[in-house]
PDB file of N, CA and C in Angstrom:
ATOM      1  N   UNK A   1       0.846  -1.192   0.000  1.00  0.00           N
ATOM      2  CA  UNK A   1       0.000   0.000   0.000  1.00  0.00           C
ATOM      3  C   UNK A   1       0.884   1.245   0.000  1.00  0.00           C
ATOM      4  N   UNK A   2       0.274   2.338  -0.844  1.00  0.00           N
ATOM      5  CA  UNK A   2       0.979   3.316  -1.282  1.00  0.00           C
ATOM      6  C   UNK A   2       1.159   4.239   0.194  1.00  0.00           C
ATOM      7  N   UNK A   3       2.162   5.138   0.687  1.00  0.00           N
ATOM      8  CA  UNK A   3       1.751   6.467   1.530  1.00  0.00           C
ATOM      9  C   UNK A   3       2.128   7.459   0.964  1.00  0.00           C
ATOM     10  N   UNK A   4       1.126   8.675   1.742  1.00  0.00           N
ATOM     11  CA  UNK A   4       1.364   9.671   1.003  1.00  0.00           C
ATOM     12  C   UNK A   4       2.320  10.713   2.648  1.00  0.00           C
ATOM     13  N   UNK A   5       3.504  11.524   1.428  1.00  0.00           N
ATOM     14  CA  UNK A   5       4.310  11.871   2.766  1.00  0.00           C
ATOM     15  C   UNK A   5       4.672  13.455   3.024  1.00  0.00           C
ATOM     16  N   UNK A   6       4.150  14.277   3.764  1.00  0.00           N
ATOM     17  CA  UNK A   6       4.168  15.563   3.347  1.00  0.00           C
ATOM     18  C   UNK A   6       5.639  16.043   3.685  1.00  0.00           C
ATOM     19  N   UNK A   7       6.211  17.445   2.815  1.00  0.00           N
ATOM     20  CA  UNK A   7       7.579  17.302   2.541  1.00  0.00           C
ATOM     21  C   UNK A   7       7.472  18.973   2.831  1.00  0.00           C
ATOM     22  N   UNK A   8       7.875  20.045   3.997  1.00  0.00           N
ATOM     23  CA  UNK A   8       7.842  21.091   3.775  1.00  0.00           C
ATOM     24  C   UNK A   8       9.116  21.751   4.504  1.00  0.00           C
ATOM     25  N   UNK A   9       9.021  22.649   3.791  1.00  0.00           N
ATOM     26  CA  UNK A   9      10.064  24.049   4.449  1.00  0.00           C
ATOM     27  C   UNK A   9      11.366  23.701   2.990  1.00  0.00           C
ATOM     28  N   UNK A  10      10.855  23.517   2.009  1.00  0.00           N
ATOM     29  CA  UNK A  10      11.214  23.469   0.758  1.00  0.00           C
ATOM     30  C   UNK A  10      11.821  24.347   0.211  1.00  0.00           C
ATOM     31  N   UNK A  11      13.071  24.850  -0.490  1.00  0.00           N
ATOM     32  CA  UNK A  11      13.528  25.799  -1.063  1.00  0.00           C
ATOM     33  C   UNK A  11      12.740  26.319  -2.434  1.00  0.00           C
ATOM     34  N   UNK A  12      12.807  27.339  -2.564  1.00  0.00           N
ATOM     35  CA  UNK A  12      11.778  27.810  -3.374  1.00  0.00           C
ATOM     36  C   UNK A  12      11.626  27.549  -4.730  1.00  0.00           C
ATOM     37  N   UNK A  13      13.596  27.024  -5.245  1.00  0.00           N
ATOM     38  CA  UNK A  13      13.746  26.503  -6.539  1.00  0.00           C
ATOM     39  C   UNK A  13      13.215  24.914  -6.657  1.00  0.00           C
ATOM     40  N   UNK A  14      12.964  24.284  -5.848  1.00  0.00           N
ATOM     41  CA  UNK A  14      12.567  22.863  -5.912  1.00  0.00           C
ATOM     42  C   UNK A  14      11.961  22.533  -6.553  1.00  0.00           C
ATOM     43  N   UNK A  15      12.023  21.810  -7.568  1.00  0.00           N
ATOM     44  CA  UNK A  15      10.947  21.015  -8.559  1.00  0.00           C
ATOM     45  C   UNK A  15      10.515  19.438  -8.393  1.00  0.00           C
ATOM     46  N   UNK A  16       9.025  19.314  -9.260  1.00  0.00           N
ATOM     47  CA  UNK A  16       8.833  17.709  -9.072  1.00  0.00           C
ATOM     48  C   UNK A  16       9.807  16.655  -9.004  1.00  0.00           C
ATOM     49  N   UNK A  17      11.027  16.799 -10.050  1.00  0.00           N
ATOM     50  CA  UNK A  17      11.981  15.491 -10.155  1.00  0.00           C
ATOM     51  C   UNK A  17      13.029  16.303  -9.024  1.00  0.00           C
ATOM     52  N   UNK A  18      13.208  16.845  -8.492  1.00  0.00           N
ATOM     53  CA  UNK A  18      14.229  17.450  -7.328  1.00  0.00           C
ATOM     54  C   UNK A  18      13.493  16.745  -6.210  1.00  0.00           C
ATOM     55  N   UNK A  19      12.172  16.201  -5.998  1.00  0.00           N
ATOM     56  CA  UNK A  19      11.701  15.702  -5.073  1.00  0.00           C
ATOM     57  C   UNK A  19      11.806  14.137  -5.132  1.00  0.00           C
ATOM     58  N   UNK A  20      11.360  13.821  -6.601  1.00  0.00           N
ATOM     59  CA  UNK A  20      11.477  12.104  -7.046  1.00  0.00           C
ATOM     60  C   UNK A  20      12.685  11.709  -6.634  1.00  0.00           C
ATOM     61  N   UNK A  21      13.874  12.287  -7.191  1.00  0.00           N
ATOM     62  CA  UNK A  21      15.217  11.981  -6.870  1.00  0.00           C
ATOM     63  C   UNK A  21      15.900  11.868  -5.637  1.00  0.00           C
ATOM     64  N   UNK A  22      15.071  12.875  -4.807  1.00  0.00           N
ATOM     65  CA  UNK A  22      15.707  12.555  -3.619  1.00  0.00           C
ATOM     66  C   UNK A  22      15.115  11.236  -2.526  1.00  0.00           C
ATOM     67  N   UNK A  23      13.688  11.415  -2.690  1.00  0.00           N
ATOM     68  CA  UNK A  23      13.081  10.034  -2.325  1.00  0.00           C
ATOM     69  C   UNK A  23      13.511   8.772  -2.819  1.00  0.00           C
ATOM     70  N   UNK A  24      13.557   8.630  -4.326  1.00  0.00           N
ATOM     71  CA  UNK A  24      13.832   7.537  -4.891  1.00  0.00           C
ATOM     72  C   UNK A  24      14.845   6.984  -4.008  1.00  0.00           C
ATOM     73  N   UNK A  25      15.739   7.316  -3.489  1.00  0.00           N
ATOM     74  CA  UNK A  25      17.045   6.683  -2.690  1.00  0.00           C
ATOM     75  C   UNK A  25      16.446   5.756  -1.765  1.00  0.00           C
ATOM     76  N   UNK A  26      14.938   5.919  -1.667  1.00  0.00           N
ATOM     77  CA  UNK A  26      14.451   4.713  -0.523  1.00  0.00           C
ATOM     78  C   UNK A  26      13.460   4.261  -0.211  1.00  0.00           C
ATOM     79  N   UNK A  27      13.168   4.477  -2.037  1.00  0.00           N
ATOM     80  CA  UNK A  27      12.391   3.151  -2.259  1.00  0.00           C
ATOM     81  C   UNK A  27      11.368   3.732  -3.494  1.00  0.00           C
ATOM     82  N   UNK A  28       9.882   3.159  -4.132  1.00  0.00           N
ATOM     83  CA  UNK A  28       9.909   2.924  -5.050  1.00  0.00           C
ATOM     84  C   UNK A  28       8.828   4.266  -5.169  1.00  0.00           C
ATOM     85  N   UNK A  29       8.941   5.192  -5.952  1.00  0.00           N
ATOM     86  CA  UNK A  29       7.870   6.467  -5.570  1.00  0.00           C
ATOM     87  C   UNK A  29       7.031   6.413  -6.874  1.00  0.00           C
ATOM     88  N   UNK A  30       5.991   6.816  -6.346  1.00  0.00           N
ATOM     89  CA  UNK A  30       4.748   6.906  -7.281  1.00  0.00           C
ATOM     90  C   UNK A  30       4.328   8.096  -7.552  1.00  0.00           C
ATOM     91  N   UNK A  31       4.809   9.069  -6.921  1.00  0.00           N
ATOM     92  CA  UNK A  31       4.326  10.493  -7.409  1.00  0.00           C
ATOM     93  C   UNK A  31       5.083  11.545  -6.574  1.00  0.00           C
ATOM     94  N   UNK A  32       5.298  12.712  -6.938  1.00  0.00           N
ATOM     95  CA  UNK A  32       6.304  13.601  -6.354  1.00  0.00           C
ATOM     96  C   UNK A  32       5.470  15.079  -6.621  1.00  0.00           C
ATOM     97  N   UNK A  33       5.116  15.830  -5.815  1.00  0.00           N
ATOM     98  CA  UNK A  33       4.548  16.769  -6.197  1.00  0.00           C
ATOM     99  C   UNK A  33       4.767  18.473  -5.298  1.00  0.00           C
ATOM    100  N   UNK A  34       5.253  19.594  -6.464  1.00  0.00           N
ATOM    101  CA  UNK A  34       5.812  20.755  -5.270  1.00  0.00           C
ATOM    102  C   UNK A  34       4.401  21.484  -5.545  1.00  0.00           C
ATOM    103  N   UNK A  35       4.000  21.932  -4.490  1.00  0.00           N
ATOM    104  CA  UNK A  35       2.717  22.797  -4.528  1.00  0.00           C
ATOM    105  C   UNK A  35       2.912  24.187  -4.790  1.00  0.00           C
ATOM    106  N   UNK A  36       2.380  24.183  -6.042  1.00  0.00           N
ATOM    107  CA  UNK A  36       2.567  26.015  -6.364  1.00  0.00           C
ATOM    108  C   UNK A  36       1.180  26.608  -6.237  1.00  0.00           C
ATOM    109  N   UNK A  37       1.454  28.058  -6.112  1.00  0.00           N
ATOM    110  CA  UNK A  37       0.452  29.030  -5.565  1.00  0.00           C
ATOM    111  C   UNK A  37      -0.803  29.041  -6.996  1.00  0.00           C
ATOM    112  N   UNK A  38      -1.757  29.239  -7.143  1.00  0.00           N
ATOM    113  CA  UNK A  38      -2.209  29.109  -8.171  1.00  0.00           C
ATOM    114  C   UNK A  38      -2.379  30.437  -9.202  1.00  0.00           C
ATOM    115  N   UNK A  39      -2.074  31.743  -8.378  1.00  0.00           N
ATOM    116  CA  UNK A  39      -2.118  32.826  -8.884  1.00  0.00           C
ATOM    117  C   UNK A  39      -0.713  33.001  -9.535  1.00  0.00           C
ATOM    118  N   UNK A  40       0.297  32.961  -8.925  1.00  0.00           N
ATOM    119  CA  UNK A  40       1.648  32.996  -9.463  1.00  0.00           C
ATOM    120  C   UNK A  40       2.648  32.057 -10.289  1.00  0.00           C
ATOM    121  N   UNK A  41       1.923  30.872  -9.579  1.00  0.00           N
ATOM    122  CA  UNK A  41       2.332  29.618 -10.218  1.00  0.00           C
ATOM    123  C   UNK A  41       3.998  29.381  -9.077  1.00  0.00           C
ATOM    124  N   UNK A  42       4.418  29.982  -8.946  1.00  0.00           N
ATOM    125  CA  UNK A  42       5.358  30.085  -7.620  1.00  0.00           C
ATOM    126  C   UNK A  42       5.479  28.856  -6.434  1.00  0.00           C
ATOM    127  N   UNK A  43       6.573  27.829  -6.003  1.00  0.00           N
ATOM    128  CA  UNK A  43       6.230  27.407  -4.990  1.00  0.00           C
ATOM    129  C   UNK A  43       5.639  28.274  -3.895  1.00  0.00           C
ATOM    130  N   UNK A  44       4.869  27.015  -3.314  1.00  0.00           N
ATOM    131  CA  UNK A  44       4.313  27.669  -1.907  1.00  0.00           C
ATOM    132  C   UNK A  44       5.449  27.112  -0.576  1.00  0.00           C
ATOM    133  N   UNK A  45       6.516  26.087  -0.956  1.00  0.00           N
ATOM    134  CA  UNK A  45       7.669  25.902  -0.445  1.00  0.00           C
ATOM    135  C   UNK A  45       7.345  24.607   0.575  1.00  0.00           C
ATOM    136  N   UNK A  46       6.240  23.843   0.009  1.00  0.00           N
ATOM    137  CA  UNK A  46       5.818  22.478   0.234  1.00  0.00           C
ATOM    138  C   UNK A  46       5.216  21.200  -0.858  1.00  0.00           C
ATOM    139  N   UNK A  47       5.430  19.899  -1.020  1.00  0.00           N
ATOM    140  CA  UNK A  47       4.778  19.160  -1.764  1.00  0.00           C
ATOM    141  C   UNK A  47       4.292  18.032  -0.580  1.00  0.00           C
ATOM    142  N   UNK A  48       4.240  17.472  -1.895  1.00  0.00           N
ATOM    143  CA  UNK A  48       3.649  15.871  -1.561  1.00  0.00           C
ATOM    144  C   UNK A  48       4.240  14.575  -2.043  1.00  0.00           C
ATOM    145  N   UNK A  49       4.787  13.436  -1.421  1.00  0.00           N
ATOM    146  CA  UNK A  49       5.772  12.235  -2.125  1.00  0.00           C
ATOM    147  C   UNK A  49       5.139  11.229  -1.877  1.00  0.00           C
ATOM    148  N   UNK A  50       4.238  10.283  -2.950  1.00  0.00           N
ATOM    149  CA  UNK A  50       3.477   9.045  -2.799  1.00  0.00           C
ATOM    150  C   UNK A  50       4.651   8.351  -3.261  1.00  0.00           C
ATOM    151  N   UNK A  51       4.561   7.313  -1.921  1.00  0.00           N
ATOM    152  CA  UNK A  51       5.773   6.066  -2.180  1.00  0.00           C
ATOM    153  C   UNK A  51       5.480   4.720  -1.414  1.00  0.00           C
ATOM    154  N   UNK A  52       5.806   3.796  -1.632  1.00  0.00           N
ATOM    155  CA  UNK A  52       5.868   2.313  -1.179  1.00  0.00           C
ATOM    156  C   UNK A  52       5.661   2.489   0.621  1.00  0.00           C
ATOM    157  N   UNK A  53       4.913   2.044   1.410  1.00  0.00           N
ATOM    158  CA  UNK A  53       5.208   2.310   2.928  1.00  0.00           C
ATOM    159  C   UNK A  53       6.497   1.900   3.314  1.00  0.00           C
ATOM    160  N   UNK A  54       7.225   0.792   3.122  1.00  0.00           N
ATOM    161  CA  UNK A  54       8.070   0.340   3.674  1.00  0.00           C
ATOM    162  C   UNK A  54       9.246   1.792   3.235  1.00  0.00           C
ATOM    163  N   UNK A  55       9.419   2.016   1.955  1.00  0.00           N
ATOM    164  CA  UNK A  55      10.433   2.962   1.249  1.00  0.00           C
ATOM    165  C   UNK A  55       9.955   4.486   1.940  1.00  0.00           C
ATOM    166  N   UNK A  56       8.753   4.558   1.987  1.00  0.00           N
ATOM    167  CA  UNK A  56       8.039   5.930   3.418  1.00  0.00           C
ATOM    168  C   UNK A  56       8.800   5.977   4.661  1.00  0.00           C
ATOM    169  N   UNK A  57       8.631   4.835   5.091  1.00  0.00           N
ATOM    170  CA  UNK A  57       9.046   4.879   6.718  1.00  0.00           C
ATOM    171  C   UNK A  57      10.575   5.133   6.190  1.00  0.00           C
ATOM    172  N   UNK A  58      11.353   4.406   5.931  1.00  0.00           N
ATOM    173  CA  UNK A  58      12.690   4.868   5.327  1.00  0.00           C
ATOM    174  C   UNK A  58      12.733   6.330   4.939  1.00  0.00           C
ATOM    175  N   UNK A  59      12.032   7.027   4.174  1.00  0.00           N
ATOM    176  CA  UNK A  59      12.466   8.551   4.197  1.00  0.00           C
ATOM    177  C   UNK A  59      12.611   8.904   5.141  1.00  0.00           C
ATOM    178  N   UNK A  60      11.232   9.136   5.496  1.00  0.00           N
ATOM    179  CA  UNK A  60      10.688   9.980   6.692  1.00  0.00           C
ATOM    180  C   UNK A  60      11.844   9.766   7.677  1.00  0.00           C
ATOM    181  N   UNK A  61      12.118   8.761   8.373  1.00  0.00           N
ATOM    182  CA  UNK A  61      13.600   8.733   9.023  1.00  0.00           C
ATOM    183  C   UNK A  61      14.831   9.313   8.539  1.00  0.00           C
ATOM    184  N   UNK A  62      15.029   9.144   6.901  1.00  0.00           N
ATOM    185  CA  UNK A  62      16.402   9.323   6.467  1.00  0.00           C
ATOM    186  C   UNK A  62      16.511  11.451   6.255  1.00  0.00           C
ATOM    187  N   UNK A  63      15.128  11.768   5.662  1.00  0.00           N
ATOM    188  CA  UNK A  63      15.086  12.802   5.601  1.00  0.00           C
ATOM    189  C   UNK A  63      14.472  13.981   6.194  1.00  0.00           C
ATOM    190  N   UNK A  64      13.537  13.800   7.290  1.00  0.00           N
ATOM    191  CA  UNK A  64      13.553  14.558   8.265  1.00  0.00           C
ATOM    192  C   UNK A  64      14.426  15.825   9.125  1.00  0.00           C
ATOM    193  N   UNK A  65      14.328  16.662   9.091  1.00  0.00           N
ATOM    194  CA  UNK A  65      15.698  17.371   9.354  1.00  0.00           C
ATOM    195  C   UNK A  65      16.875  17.447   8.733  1.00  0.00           C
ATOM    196  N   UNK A  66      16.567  16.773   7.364  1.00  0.00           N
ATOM    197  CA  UNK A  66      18.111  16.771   6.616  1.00  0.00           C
ATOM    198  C   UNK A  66      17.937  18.372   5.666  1.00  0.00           C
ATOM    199  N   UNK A  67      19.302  18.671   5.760  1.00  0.00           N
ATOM    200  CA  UNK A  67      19.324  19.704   4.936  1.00  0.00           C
ATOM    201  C   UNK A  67      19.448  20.193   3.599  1.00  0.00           C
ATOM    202  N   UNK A  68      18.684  20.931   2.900  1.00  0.00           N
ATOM    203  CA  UNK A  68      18.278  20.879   1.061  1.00  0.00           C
ATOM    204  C   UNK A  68      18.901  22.338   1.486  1.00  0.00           C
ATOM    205  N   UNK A  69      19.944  22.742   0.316  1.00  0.00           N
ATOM    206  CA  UNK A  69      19.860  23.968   0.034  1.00  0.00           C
ATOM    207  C   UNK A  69      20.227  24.823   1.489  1.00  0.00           C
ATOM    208  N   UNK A  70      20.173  25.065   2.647  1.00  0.00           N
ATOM    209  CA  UNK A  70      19.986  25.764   3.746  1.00  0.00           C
ATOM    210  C   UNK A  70      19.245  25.430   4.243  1.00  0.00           C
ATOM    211  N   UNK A  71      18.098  24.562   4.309  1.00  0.00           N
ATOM    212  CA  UNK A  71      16.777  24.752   4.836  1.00  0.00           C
ATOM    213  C   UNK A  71      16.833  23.390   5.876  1.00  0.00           C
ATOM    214  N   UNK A  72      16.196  23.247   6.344  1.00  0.00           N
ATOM    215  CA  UNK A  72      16.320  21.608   7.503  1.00  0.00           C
ATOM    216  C   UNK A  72      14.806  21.271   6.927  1.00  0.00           C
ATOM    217  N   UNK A  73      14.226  20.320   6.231  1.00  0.00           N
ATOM    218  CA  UNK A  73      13.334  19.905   5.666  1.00  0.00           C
ATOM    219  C   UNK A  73      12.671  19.272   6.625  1.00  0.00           C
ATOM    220  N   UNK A  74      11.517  19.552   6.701  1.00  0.00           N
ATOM    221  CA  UNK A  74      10.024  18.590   7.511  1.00  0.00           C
ATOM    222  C   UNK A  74       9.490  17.434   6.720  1.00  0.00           C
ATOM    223  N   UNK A  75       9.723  16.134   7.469  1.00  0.00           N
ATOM    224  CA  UNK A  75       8.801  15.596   6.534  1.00  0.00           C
ATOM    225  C   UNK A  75       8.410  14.380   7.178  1.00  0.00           C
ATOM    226  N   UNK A  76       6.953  14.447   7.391  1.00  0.00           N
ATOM    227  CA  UNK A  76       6.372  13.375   7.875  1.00  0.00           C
ATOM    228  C   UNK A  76       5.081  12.423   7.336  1.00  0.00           C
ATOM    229  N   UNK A  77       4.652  11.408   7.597  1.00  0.00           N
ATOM    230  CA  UNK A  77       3.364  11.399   7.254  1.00  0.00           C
ATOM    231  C   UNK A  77       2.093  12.238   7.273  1.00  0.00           C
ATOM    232  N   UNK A  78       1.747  12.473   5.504  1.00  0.00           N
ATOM    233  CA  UNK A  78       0.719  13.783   5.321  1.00  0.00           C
ATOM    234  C   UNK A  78      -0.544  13.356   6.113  1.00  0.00           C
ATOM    235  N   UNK A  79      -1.167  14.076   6.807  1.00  0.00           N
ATOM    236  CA  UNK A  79      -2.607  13.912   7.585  1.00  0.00           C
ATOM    237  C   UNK A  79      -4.117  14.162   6.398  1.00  0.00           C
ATOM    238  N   UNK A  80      -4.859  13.712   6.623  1.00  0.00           N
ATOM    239  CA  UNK A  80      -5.851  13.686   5.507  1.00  0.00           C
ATOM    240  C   UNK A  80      -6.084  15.637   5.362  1.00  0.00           C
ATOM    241  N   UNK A  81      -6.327  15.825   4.527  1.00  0.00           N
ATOM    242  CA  UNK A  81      -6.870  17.675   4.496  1.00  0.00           C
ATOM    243  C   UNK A  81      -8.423  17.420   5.594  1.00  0.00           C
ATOM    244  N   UNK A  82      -8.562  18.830   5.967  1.00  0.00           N
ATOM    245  CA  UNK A  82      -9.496  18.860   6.591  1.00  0.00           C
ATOM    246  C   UNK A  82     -10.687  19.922   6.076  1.00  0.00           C
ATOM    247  N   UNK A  83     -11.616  19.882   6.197  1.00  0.00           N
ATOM    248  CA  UNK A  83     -12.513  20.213   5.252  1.00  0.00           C
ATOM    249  C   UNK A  83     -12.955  21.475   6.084  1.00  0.00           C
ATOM    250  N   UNK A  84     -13.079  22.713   4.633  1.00  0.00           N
ATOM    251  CA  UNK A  84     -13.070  24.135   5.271  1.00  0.00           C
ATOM    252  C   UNK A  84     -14.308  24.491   4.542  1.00  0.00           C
ATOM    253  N   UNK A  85     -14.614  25.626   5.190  1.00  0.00           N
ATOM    254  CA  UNK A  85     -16.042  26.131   4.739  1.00  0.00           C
ATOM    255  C   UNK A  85     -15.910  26.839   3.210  1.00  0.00           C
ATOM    256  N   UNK A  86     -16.496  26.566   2.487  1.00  0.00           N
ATOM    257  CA  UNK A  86     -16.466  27.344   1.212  1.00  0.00           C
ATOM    258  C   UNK A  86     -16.617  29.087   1.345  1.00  0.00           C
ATOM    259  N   UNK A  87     -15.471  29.506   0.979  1.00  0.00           N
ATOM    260  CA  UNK A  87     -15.662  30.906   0.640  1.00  0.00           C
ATOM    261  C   UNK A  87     -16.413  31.464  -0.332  1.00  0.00           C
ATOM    262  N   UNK A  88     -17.269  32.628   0.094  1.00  0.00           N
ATOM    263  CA  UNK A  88     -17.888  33.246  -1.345  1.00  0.00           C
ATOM    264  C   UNK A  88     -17.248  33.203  -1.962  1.00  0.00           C
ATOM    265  N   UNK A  89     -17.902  34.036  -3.233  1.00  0.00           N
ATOM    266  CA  UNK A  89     -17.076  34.328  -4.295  1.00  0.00           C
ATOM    267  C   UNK A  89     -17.863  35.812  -5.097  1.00  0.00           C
ATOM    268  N   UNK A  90     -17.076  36.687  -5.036  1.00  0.00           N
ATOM    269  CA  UNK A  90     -17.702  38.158  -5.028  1.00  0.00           C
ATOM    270  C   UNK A  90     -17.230  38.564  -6.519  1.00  0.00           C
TER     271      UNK A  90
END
């Protein structure tokens, strides 16, 4: 079964395969994703890394606090989104 693994405090140049590549080291990834702003298109300086659980638990240990660029990277198992009230729309 796949997990999904949230990856933040991201340098701002980071791209999808800058994320695949670094996961891939541990184990088999299914999707790599940097979240950009939708107005700017700009990271928002977080993604998302669907990968193998066993090759998950292996990141999440290996890369946790490791450092990209300057930054000490967060990354743990993503929590489901939580559901927000719809904003108008004016």
């Amino acid at each position: 079964m796949a997990k999904n693994i949230y990856v933040g405090n991201l340098p701002w140049s980071t791209t999808d395969a800058d994320l695949r590549n670094m996961f891939s080291a541990h184990g088999e990834v299914t999707s790599a994703h940097v979240i950009e702003d939708r107005e700017t298109g700009r990271s928002r300086g977080f993604g998302f890394v669907e990968m193998d659980e066993e090759g998950a638990r292996k990141a999440i240990q290996a890369l946790n606090g490791a450092d990209m660029q300057g930054r000490a990277l967060k990354v743990n198992e993503a929590q489901p989104r939580e559901s927000r009230p719809s904003r108008p729309r004016y």
